[in-house]
C-alpha atoms as a PDB file:
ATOM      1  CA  UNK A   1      41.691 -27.164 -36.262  1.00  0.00           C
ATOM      2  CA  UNK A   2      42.981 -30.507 -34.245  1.00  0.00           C
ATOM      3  CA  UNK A   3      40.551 -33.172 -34.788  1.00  0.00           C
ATOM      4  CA  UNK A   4      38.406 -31.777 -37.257  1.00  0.00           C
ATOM      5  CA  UNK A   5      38.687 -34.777 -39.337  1.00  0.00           C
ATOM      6  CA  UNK A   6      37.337 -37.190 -36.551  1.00  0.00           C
ATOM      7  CA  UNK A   7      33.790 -37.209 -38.337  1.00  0.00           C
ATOM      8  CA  UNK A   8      32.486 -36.322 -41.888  1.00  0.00           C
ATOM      9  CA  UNK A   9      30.605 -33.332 -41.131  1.00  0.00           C
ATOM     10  CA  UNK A  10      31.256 -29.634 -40.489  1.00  0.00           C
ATOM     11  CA  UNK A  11      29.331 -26.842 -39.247  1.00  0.00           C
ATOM     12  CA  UNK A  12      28.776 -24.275 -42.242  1.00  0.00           C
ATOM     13  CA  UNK A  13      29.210 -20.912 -41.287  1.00  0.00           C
ATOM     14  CA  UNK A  14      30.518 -21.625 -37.470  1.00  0.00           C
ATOM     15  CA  UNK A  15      32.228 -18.673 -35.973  1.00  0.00           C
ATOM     16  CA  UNK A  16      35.620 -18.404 -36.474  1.00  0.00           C
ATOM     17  CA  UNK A  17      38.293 -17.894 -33.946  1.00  0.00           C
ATOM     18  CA  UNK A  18      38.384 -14.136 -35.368  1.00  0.00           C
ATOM     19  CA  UNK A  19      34.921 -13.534 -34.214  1.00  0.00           C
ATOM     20  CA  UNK A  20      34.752 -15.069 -31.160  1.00  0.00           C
ATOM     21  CA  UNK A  21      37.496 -12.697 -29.980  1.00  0.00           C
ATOM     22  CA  UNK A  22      35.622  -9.960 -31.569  1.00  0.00           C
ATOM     23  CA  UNK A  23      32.522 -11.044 -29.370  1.00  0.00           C
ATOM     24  CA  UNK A  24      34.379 -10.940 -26.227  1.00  0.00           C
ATOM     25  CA  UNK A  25      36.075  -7.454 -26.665  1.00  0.00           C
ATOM     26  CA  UNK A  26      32.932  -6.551 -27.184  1.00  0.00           C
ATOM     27  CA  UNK A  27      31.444  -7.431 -23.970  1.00  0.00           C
ATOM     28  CA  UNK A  28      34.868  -5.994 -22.527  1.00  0.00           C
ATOM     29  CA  UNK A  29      33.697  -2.710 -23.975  1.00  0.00           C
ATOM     30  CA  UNK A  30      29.974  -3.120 -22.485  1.00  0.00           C
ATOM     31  CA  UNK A  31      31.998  -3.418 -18.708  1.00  0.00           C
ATOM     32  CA  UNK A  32      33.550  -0.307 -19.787  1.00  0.00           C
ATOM     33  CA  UNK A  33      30.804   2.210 -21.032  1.00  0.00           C
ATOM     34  CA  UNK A  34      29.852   3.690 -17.368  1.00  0.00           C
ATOM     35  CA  UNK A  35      26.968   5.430 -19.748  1.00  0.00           C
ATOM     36  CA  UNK A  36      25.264   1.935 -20.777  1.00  0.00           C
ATOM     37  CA  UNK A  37      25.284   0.123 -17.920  1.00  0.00           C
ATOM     38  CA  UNK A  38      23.613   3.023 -15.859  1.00  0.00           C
ATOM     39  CA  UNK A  39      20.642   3.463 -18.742  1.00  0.00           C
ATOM     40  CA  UNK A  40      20.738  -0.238 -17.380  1.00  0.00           C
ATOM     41  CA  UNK A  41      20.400   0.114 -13.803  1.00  0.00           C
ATOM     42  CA  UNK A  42      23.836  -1.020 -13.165  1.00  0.00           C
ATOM     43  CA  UNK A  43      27.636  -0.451 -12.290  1.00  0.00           C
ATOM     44  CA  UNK A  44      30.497  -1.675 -13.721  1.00  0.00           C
ATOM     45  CA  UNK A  45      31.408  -3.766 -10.520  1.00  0.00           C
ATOM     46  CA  UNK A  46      27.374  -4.863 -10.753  1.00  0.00           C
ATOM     47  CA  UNK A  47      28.451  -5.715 -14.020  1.00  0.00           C
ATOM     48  CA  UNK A  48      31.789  -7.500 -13.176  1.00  0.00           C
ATOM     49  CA  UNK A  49      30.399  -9.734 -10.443  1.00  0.00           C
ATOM     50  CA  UNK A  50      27.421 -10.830 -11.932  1.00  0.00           C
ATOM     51  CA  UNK A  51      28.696 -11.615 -15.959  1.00  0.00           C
ATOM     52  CA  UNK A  52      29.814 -15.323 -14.907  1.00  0.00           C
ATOM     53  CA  UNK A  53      26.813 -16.400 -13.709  1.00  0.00           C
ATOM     54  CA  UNK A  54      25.086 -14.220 -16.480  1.00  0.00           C
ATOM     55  CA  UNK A  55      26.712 -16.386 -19.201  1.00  0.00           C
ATOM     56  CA  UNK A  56      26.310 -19.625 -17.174  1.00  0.00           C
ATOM     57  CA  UNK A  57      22.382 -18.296 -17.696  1.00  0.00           C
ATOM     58  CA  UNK A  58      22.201 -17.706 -21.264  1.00  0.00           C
ATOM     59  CA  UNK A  59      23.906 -21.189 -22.121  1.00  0.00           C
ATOM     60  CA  UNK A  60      21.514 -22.897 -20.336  1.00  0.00           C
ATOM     61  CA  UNK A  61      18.970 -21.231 -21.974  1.00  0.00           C
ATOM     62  CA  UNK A  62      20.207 -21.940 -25.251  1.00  0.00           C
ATOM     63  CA  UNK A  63      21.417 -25.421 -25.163  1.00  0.00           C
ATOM     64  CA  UNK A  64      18.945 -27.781 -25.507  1.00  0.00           C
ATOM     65  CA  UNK A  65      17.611 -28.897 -22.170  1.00  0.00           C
ATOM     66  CA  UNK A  66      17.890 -32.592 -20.635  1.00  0.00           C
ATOM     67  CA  UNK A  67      14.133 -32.700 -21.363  1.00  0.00           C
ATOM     68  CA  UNK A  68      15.072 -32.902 -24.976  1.00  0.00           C
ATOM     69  CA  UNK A  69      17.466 -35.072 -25.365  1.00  0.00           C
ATOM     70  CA  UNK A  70      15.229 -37.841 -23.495  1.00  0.00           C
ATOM     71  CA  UNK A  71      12.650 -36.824 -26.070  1.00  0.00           C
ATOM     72  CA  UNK A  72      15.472 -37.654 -28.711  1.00  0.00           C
ATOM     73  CA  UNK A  73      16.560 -40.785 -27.491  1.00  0.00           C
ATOM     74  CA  UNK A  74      13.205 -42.442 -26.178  1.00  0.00           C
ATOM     75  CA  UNK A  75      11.338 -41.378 -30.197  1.00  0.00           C
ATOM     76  CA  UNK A  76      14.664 -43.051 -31.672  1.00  0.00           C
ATOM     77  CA  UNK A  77      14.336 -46.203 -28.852  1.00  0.00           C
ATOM     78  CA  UNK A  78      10.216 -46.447 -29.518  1.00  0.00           C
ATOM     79  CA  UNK A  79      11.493 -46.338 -33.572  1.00  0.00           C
ATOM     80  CA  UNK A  80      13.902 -49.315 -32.694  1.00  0.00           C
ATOM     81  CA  UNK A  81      11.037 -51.498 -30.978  1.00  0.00           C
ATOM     82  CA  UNK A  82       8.664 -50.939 -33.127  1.00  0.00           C
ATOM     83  CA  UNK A  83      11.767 -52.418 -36.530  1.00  0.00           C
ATOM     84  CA  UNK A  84      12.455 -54.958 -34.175  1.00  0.00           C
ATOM     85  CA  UNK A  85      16.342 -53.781 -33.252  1.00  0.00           C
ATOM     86  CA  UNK A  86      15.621 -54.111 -29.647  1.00  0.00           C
ATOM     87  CA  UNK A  87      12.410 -55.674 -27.745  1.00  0.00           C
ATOM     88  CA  UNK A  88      12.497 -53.141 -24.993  1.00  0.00           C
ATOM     89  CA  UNK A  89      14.039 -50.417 -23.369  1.00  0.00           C
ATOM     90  CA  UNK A  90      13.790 -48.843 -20.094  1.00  0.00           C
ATOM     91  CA  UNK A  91      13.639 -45.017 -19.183  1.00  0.00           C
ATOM     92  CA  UNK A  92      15.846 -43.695 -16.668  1.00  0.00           C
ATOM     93  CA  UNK A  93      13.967 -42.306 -13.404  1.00  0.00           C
ATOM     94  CA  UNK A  94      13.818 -38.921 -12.553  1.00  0.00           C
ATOM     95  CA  UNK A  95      16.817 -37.431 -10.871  1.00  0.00           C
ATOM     96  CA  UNK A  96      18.958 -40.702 -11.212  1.00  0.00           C
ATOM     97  CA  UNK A  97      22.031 -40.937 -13.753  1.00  0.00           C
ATOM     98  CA  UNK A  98      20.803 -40.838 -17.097  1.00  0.00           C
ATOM     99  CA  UNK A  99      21.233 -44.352 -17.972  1.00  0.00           C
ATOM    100  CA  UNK A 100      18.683 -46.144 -20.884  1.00  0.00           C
ATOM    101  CA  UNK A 101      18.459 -50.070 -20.437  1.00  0.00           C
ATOM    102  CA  UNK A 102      18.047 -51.572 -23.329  1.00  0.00           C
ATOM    103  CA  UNK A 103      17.213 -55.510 -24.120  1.00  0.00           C
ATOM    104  CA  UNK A 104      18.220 -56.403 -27.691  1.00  0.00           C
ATOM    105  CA  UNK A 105      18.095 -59.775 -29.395  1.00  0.00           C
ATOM    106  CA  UNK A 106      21.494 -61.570 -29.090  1.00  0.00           C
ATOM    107  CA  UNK A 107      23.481 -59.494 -27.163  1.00  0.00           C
ATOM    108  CA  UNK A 108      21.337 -58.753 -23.948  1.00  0.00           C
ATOM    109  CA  UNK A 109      21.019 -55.679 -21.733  1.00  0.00           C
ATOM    110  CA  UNK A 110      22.672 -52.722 -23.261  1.00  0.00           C
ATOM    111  CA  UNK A 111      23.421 -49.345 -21.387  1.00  0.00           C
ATOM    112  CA  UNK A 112      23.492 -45.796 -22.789  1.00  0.00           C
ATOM    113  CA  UNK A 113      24.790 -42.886 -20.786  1.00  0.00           C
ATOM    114  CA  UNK A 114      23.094 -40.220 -22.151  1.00  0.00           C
ATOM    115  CA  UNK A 115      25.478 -37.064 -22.237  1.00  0.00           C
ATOM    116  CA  UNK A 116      25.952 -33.654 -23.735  1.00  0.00           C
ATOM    117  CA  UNK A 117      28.996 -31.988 -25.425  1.00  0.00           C
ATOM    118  CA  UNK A 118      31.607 -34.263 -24.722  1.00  0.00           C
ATOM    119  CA  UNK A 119      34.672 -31.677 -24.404  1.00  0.00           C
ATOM    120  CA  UNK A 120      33.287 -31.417 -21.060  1.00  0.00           C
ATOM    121  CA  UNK A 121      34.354 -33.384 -18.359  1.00  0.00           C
ATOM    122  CA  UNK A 122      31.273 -34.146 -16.604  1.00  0.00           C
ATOM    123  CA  UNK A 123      30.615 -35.913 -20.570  1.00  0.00           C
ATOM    124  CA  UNK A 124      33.191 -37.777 -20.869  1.00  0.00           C
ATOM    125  CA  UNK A 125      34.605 -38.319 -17.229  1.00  0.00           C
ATOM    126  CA  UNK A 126      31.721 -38.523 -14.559  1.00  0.00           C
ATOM    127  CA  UNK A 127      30.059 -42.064 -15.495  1.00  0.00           C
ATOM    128  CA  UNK A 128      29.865 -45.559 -14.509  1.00  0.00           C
ATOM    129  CA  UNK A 129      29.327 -48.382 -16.464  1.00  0.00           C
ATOM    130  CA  UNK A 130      26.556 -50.701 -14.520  1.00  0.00           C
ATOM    131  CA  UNK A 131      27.465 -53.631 -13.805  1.00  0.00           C
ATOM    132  CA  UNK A 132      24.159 -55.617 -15.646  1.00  0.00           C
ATOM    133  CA  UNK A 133      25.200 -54.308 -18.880  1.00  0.00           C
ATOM    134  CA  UNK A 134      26.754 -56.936 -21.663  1.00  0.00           C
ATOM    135  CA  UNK A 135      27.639 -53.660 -23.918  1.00  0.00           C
ATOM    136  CA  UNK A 136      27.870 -50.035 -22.675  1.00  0.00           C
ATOM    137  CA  UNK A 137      27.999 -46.581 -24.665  1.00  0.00           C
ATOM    138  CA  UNK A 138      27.996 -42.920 -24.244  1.00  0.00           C
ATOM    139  CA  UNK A 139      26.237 -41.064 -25.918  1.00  0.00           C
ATOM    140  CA  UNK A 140      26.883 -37.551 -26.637  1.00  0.00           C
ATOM    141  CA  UNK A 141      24.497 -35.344 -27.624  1.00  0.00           C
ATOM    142  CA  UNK A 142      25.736 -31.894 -28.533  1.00  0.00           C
ATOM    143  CA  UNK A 143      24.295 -28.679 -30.435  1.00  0.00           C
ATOM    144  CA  UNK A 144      26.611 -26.709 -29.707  1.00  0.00           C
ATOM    145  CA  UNK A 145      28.419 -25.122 -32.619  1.00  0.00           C
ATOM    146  CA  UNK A 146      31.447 -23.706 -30.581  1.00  0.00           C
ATOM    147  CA  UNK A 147      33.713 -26.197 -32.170  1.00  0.00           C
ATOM    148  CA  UNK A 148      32.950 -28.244 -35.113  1.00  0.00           C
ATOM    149  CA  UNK A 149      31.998 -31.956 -34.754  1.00  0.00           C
ATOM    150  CA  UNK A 150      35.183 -33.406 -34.490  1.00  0.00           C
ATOM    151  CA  UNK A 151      37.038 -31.094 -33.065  1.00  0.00           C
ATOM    152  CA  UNK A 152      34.040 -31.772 -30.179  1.00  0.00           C
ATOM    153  CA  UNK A 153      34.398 -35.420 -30.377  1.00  0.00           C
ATOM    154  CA  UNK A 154      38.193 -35.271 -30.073  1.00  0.00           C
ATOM    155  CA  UNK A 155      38.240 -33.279 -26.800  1.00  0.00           C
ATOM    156  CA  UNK A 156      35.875 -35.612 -25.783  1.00  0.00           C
ATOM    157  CA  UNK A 157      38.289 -38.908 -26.665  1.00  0.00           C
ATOM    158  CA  UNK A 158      41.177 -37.294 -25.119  1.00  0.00           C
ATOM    159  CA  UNK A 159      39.385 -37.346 -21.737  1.00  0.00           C
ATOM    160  CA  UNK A 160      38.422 -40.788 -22.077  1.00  0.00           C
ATOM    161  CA  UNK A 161      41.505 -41.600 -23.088  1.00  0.00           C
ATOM    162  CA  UNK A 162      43.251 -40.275 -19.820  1.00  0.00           C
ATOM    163  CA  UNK A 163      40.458 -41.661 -17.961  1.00  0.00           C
ATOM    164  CA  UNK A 164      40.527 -45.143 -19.840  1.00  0.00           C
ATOM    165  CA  UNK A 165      44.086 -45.584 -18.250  1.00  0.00           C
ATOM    166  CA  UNK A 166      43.775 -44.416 -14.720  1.00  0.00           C
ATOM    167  CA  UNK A 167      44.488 -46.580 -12.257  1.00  0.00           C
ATOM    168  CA  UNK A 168      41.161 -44.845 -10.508  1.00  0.00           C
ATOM    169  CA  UNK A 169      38.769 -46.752 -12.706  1.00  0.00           C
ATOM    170  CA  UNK A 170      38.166 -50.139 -13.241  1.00  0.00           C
ATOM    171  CA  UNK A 171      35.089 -49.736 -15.022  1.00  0.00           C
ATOM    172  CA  UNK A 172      34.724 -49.096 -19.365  1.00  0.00           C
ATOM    173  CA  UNK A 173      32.432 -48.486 -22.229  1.00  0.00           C
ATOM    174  CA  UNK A 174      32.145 -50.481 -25.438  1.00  0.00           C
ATOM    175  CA  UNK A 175      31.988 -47.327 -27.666  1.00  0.00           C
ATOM    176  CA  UNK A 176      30.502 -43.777 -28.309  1.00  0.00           C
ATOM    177  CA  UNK A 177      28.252 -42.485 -30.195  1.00  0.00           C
ATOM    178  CA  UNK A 178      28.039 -38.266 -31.518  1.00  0.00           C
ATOM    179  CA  UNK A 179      23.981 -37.875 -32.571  1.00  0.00           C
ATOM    180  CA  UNK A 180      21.380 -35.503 -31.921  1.00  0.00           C
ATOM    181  CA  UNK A 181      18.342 -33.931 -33.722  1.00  0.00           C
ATOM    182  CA  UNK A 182      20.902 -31.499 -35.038  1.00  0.00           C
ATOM    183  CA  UNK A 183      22.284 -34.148 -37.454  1.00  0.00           C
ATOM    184  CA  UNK A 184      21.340 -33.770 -40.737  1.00  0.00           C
ATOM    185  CA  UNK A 185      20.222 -30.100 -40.369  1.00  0.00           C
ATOM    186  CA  UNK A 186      21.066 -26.888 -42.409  1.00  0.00           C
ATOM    187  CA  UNK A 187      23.813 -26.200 -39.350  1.00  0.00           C
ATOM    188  CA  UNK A 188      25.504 -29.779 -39.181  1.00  0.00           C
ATOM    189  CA  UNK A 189      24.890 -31.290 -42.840  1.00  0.00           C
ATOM    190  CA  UNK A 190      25.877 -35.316 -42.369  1.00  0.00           C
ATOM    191  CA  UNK A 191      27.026 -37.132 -45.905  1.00  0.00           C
ATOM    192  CA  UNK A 192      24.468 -40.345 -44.548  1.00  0.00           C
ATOM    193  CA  UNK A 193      21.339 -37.920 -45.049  1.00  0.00           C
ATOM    194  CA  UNK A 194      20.392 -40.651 -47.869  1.00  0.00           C
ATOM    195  CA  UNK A 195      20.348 -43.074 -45.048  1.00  0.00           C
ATOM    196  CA  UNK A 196      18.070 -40.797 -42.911  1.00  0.00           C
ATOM    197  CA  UNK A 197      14.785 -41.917 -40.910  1.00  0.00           C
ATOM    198  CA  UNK A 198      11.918 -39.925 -40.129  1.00  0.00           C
ATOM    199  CA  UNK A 199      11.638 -39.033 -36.098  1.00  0.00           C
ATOM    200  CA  UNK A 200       9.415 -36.385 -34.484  1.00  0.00           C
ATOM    201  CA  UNK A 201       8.927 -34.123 -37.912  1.00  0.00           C
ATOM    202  CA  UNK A 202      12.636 -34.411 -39.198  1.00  0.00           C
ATOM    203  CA  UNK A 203      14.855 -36.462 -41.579  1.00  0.00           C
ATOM    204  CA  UNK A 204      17.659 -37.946 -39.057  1.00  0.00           C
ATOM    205  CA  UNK A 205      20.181 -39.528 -40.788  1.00  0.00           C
ATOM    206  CA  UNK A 206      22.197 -42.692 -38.793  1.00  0.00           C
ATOM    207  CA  UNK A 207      24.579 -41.529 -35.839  1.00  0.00           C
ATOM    208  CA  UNK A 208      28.288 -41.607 -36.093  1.00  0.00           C
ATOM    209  CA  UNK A 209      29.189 -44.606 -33.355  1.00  0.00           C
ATOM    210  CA  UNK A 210      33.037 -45.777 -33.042  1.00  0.00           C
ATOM    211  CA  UNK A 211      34.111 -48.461 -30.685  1.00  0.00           C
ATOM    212  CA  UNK A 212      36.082 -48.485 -28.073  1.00  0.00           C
ATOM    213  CA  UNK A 213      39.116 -50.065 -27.057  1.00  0.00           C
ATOM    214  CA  UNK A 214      38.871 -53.442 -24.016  1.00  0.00           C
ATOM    215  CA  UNK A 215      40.462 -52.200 -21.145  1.00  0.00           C
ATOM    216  CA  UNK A 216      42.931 -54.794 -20.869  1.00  0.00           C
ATOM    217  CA  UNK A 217      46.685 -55.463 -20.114  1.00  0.00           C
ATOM    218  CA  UNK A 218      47.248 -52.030 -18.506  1.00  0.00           C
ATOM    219  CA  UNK A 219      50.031 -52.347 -17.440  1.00  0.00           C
ATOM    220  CA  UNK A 220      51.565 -54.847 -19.265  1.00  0.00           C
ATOM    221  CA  UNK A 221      55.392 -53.037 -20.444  1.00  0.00           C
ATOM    222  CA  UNK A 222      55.290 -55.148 -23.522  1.00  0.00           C
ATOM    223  CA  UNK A 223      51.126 -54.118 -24.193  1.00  0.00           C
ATOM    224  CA  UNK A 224      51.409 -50.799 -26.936  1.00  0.00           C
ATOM    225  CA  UNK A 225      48.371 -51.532 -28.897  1.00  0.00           C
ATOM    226  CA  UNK A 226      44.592 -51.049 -28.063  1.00  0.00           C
ATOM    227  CA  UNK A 227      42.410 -51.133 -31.169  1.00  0.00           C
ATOM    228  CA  UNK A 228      44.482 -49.473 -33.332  1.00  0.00           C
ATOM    229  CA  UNK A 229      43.309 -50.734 -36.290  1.00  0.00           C
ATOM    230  CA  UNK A 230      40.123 -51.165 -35.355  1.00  0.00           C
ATOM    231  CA  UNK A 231      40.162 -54.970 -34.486  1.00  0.00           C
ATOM    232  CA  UNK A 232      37.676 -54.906 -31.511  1.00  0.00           C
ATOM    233  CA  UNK A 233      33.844 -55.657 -32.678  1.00  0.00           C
ATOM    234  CA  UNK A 234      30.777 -55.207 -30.806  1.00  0.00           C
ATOM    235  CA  UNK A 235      27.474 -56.195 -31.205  1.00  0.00           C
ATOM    236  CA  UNK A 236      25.089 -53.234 -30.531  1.00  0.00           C
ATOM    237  CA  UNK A 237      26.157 -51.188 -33.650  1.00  0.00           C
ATOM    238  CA  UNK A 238      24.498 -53.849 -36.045  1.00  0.00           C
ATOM    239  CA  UNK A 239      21.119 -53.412 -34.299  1.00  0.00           C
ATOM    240  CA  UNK A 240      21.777 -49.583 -33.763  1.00  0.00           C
ATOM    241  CA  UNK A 241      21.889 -48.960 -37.653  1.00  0.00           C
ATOM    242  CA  UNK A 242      19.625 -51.547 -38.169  1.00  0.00           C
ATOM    243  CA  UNK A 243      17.005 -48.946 -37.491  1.00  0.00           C
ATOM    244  CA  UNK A 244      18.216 -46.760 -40.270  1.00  0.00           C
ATOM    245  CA  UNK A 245      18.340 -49.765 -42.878  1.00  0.00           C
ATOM    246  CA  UNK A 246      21.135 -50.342 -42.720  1.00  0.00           C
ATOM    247  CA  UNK A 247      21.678 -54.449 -43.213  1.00  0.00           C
ATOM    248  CA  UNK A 248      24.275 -56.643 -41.127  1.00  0.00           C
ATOM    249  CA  UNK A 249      26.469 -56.553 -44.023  1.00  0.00           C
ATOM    250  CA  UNK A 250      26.910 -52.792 -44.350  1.00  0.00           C
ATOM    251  CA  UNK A 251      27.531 -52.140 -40.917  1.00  0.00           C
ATOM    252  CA  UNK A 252      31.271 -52.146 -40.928  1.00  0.00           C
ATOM    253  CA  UNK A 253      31.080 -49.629 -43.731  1.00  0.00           C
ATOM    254  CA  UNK A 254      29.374 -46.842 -40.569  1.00  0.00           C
ATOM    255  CA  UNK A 255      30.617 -47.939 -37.626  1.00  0.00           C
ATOM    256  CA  UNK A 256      34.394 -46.507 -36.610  1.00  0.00           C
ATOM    257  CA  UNK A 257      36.479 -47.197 -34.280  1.00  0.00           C
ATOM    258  CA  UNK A 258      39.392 -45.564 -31.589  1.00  0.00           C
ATOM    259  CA  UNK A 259      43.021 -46.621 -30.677  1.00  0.00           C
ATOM    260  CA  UNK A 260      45.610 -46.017 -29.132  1.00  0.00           C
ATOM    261  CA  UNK A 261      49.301 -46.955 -29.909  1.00  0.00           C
ATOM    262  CA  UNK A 262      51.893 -46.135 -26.931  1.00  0.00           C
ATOM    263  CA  UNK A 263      55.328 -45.624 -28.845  1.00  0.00           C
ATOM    264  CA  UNK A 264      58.901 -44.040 -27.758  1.00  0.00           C
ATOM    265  CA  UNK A 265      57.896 -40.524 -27.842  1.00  0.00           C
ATOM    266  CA  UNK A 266      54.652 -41.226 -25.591  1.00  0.00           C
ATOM    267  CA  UNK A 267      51.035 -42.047 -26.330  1.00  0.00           C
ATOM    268  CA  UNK A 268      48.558 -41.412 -29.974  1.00  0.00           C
ATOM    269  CA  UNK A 269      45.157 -41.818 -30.418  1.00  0.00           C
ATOM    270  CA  UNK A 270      43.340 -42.208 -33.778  1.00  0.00           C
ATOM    271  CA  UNK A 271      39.382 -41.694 -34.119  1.00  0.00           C
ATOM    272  CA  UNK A 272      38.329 -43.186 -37.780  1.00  0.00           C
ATOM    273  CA  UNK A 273      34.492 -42.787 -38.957  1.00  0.00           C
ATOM    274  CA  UNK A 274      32.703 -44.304 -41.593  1.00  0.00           C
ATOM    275  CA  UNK A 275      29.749 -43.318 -43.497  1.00  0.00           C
ATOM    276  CA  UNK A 276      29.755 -45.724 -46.220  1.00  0.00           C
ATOM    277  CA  UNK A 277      31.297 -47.791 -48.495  1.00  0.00           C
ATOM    278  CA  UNK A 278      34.855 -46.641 -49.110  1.00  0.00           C
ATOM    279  CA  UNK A 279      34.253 -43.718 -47.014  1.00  0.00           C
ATOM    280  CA  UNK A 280      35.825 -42.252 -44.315  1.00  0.00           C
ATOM    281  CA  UNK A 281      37.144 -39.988 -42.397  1.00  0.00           C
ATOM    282  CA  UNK A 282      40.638 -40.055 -39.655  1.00  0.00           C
ATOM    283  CA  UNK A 283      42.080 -38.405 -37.080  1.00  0.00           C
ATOM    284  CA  UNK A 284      45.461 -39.438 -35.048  1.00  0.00           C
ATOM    285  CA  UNK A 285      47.070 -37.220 -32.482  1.00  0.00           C
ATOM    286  CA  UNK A 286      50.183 -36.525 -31.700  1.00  0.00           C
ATOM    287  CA  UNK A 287      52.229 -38.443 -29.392  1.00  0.00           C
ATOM    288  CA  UNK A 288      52.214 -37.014 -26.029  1.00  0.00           C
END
């Protein structure tokens, strides 16, 4: 599958295309059987009308709620105040955007957008960077095992890509991070496990975080290189793995990094990860 290869890990025993198609014919079949829907109190045009909205429901119900995720982020903030990686942090108020504020020693006020899946575009489109941040990131956190982790994190770059040269925005992020209590688990084994912390009852090994292009020289016709090779650095990424012991020195060796090269036949992108030394792991599209 395209992008696959943009992180380490995989999801063992995710469905296969096969399946899924199996899955839906089979739901095409329940519209169809007249004698199971009435033992069910409805019609097939009962059935019909409502099964959108009926699949909107059980996702919702199945993906882990906002709730959550603030419980993930705020134990794995409280974690980094109490090692010293940041002094503070601030939680985001109820029914704003949700943004963390973070204060960290030598770098200043740090923002993370706190996301889900970011194939979607409300992930990876609808933010704003605020405009007292020194460093900004989004965060995606993402159980879902419709794709595997890269394939997810791919979509995700390609919208941020678009979005990274519209002339719409003027606004950027530093970098991205793909991390959730899901990491390290049976379904989404990660190859840093030995690096892993203990937060709320489970071993959570250190997030994949990449960094992001500067949004610079646009549209300069000579500019066809942003970060290519991974020559931007940032500063938040040293205190973020700091958590997980992992020293100053070592952080190159986990923190990754996207590009993008424009060339003749149109535009690439290239998501590398790292997860220790000599490893890694590389993705680059095609141009287009």
């Amino acid at each position: 599958m395209a992008g696959e290869t943009a992180t380490p890990c995989n999801h063992p025993g995710a469905p296969p295309d096969e399946v899924i198609d199996l899955v839906a014919e089979a739901v095409k079949a329940i519209a169809r059987d007249d004698a199971f829907l009435q033992r069910h109190g409805l019609t097939a045009q009962d059935f019909e009308l409502a099964l959108p909205a009926a699949i909107q429901r059980i996702r919702g119900s199945a993906a882990a709620g906002n709730a959550d995720r603030r419980e993930f982020l705020t134990d794995l903030f409280k974690r980094m105040v109490v090692s010293g990686a940041i002094s503070t942090f601030e939680k985001p108020e109820y029914g704003k955007d949700t943004v963390y504020r973070l204060e960290v020693n030598g770098v200043g006020s740090v923002a993370i957008i706190q996301k889900g899946c970011p194939d979607g575009a409300h992930s990876s489109v609808a933010w704003s960077a605020p405009e007292w941040a020194q460093e900004t990131y989004l965060w995606w956190l993402c159980d879902s095992l419709q794709y595997e982790p890269g394939e997810h994190v791919a979509k995700g770059v390609n919208r941020l890509r678009k979005r990274f040269f519209a002339e719409a925005y003027s606004d950027s992020i530093d970098g991205i991070i793909f991390h959730n209590a899901m990491c390290g688990s049976p379904l989404r084994p990660c190859p840093k496990i030995k690096r892993a912390i203990e937060l709320g009852g489970r071993m959570i090994p250190p997030p994949c975080v990449w960094v992001m292009p500067e949004r610079i020289d646009l549209n300069d016709p000579n500019a066809t290189n942003w970060n290519w090779s991974g020559e931007r650095s940032r500063q938040f990424p040293k205190a973020l793995l700091s958590a997980f012991g992992i020293d100053e020195h070592e952080t190159p060796h986990f923190t990754g990094h996207i590009g993008f090269l424009k060339g003749g036949r149109g535009m690439r992108t290239t998501i590398s990860a790292r997860y220790g030394t000599g490893a890694s792991t590389m993705y680059r599209s095609n141009s287009r």
